[in-house]
Protein backbone atom coordinates (compact mmCIF):
# COMPACT_ATOMS: atom_id res chain seq x y z
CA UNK A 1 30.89 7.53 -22.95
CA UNK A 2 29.24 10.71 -21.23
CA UNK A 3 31.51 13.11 -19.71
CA UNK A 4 30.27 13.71 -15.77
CA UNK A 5 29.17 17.26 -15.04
CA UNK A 6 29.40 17.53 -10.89
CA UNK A 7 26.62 19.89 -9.72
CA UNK A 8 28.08 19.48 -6.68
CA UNK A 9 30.38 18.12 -4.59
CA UNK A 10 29.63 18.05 -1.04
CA UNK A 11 32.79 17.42 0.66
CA UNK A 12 32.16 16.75 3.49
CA UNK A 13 28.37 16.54 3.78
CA UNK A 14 26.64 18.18 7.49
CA UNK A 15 23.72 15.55 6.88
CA UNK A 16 22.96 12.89 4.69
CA UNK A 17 19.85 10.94 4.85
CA UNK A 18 17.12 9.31 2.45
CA UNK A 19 13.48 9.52 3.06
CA UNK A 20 10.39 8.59 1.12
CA UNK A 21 7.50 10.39 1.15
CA UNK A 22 3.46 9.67 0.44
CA UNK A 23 2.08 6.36 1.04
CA UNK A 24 3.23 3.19 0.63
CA UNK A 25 2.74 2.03 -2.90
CA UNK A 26 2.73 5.79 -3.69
CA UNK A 27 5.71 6.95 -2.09
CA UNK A 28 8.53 8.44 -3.58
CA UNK A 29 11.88 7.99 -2.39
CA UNK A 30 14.67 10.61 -1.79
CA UNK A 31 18.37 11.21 -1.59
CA UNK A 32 19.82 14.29 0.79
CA UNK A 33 22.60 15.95 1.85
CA UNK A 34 23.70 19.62 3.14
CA UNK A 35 26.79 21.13 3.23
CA UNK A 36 26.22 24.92 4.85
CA UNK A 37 23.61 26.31 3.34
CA UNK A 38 23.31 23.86 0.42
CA UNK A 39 20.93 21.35 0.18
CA UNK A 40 21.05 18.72 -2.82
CA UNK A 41 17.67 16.40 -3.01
CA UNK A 42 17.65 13.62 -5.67
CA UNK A 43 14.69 11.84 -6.39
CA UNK A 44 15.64 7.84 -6.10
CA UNK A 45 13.97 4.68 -6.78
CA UNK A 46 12.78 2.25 -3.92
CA UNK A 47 15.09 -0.68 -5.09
CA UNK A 48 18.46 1.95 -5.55
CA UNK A 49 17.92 2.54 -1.88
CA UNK A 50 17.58 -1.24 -0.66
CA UNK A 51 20.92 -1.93 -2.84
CA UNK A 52 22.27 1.30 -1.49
CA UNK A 53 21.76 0.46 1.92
CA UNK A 54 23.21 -3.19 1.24
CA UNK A 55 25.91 -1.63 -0.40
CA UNK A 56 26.81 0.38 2.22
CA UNK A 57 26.69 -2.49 4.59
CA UNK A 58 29.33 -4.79 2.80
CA UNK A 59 31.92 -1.81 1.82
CA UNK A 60 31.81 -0.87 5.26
CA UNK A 61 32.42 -4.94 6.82
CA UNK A 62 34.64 -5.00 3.93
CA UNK A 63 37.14 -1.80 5.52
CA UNK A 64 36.46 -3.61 8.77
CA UNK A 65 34.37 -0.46 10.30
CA UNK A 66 32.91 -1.40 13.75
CA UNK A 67 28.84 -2.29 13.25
CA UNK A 68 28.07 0.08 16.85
CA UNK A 69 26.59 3.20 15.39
CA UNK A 70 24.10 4.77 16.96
CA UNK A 71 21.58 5.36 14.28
CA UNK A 72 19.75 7.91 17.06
CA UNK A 73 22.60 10.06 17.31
CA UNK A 74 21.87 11.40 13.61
CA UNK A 75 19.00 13.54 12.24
CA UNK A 76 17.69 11.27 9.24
CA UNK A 77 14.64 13.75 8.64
CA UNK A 78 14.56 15.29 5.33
CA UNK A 79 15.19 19.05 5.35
CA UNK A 80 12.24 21.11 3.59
CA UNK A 81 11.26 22.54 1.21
CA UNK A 82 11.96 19.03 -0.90
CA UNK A 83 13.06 20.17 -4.10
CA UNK A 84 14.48 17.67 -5.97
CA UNK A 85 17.42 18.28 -8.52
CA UNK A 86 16.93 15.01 -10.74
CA UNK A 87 16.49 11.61 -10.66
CA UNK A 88 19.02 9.28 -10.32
CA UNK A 89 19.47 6.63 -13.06
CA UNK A 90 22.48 5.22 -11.13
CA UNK A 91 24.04 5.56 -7.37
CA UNK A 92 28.24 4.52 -6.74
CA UNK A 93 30.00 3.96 -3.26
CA UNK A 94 33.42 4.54 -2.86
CA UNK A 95 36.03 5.14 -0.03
CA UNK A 96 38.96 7.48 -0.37
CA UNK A 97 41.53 6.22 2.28
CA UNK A 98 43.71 9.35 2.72
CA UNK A 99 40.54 11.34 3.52
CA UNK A 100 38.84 8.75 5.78
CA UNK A 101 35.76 9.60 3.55
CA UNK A 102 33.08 7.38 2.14
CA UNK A 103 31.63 8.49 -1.22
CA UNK A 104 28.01 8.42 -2.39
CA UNK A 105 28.11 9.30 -6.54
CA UNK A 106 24.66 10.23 -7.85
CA UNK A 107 24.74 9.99 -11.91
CA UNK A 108 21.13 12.01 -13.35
CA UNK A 109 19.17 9.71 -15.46
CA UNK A 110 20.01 11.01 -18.96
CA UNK A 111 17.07 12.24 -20.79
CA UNK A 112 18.66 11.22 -24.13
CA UNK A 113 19.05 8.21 -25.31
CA UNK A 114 23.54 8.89 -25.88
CA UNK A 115 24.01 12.31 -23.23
CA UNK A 116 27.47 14.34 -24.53
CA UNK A 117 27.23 14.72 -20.45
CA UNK A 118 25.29 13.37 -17.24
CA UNK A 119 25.03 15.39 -14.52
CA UNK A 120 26.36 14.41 -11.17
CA UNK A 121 26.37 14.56 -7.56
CA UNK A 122 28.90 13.45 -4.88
CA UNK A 123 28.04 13.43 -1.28
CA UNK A 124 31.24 12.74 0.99
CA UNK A 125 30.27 11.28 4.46
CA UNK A 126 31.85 9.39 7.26
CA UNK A 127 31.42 6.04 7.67
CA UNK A 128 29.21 6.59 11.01
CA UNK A 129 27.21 8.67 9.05
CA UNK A 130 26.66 6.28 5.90
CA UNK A 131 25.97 3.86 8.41
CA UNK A 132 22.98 5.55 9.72
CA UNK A 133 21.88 6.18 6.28
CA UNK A 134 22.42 2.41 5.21
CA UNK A 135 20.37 1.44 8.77
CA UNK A 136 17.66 4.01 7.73
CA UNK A 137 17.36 3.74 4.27
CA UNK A 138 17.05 -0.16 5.30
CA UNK A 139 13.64 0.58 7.43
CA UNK A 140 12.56 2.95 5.18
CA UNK A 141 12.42 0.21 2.10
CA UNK A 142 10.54 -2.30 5.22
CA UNK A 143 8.18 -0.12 5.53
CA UNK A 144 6.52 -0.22 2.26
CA UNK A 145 4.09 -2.82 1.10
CA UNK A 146 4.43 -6.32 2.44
CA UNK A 147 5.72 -8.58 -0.57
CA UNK A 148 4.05 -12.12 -2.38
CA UNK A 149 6.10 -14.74 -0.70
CA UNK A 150 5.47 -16.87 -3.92
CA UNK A 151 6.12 -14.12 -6.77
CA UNK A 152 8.38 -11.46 -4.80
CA UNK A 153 5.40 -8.50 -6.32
CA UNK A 154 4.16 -5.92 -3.70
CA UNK A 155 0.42 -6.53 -2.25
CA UNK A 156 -1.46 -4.06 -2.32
CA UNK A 157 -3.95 -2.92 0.83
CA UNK A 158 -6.84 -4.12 -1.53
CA UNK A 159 -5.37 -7.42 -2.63
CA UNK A 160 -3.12 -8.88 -4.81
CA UNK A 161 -3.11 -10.95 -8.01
CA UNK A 162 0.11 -14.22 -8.03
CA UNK A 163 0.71 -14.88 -11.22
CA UNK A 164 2.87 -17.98 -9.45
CA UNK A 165 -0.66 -19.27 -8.31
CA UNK A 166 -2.05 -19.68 -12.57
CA UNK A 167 -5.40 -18.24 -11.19
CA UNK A 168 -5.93 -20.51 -8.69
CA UNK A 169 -7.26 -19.95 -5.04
CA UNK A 170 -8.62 -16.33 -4.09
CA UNK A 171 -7.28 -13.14 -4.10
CA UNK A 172 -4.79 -12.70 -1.75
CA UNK A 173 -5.33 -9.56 0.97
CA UNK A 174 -3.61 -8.03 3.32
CA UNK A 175 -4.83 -9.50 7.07
């Protein structure tokens, strides 16, 4: 197993957010937060940010945190420039108790096939703030391309080829 070598730890975070950038189809999706002066961007993928923001959702019903956030009351704009540090291969929640703090662990996707170590990030956040973020990154992911109701693939603005429809009927569009 790797050993984890934490880039940073951001304990406590001053804003966390995710954003996505280009358009949909295109866009690329990222991973935020700022402590001070320091700002950590990871580069994630569309689907880590859907099971983020479920994640997020079911630790939080889970410690019994109230659902009333206002998502308004928190800046979920990515600060610039947008440089990111790496991509993330895999994303953890936790919840340390005596702190009161949720957890957001960023593992790097290694770039060999058995890393000595993977390089990490860990963003601490209150659960009002990883609430926005789960509520954001949650709109974020809608706003992409609609998806095939009959093979769950994305459909494009110029059309779309089912598989689940064996080359029947015509090319389904966007209306």
């Amino acid at each position: 197993m790797a050993e984890a070598n934490i880039l940073h730890d951001l304990n406590p975070v001053t804003h966390i957010t995710i954003g996505a950038i280009g358009e949909p189809g295109k866009r690329t999706f990222y991973l935020q937060g700022r402590q001070g002066l320091t700002i950590v961007t990871l580069i994630v993928e569309k689907e880590q940010v859907a099971a983020l923001s479920r994640g997020i959702d079911e630790l939080l019903e889970r410690l019994g945190v109230e659902k009333n956030v206002l998502v308004n009351a928190y800046t979920m704009e990515l600060s610039q420039p947008v440089e990111p540090l790496f991509r993330a291969g895999q994303l953890g929640l936790g919840y340390d108790a005596e702190q009161k703090m949720m957890v957001l662990v960023a593992y790097a996707l290694p770039e060999e096939e058995e890393p000595v170590s993977v390089d990490v990030v860990r963003f601490w956040a209150t659960a009002e703030q990883m609430r926005a973020v789960a509520r954001h990154a949650a709109g974020i992911v809608a706003a992409g391309r609609p998806t095939c109701v009959l093979c769950g693939r994305p459909i494009d603005p110029a059309g779309h080829f089912c598989p689940k429809r064996n080359g029947h009927g015509e090319r389904a569009t966007l209306t």
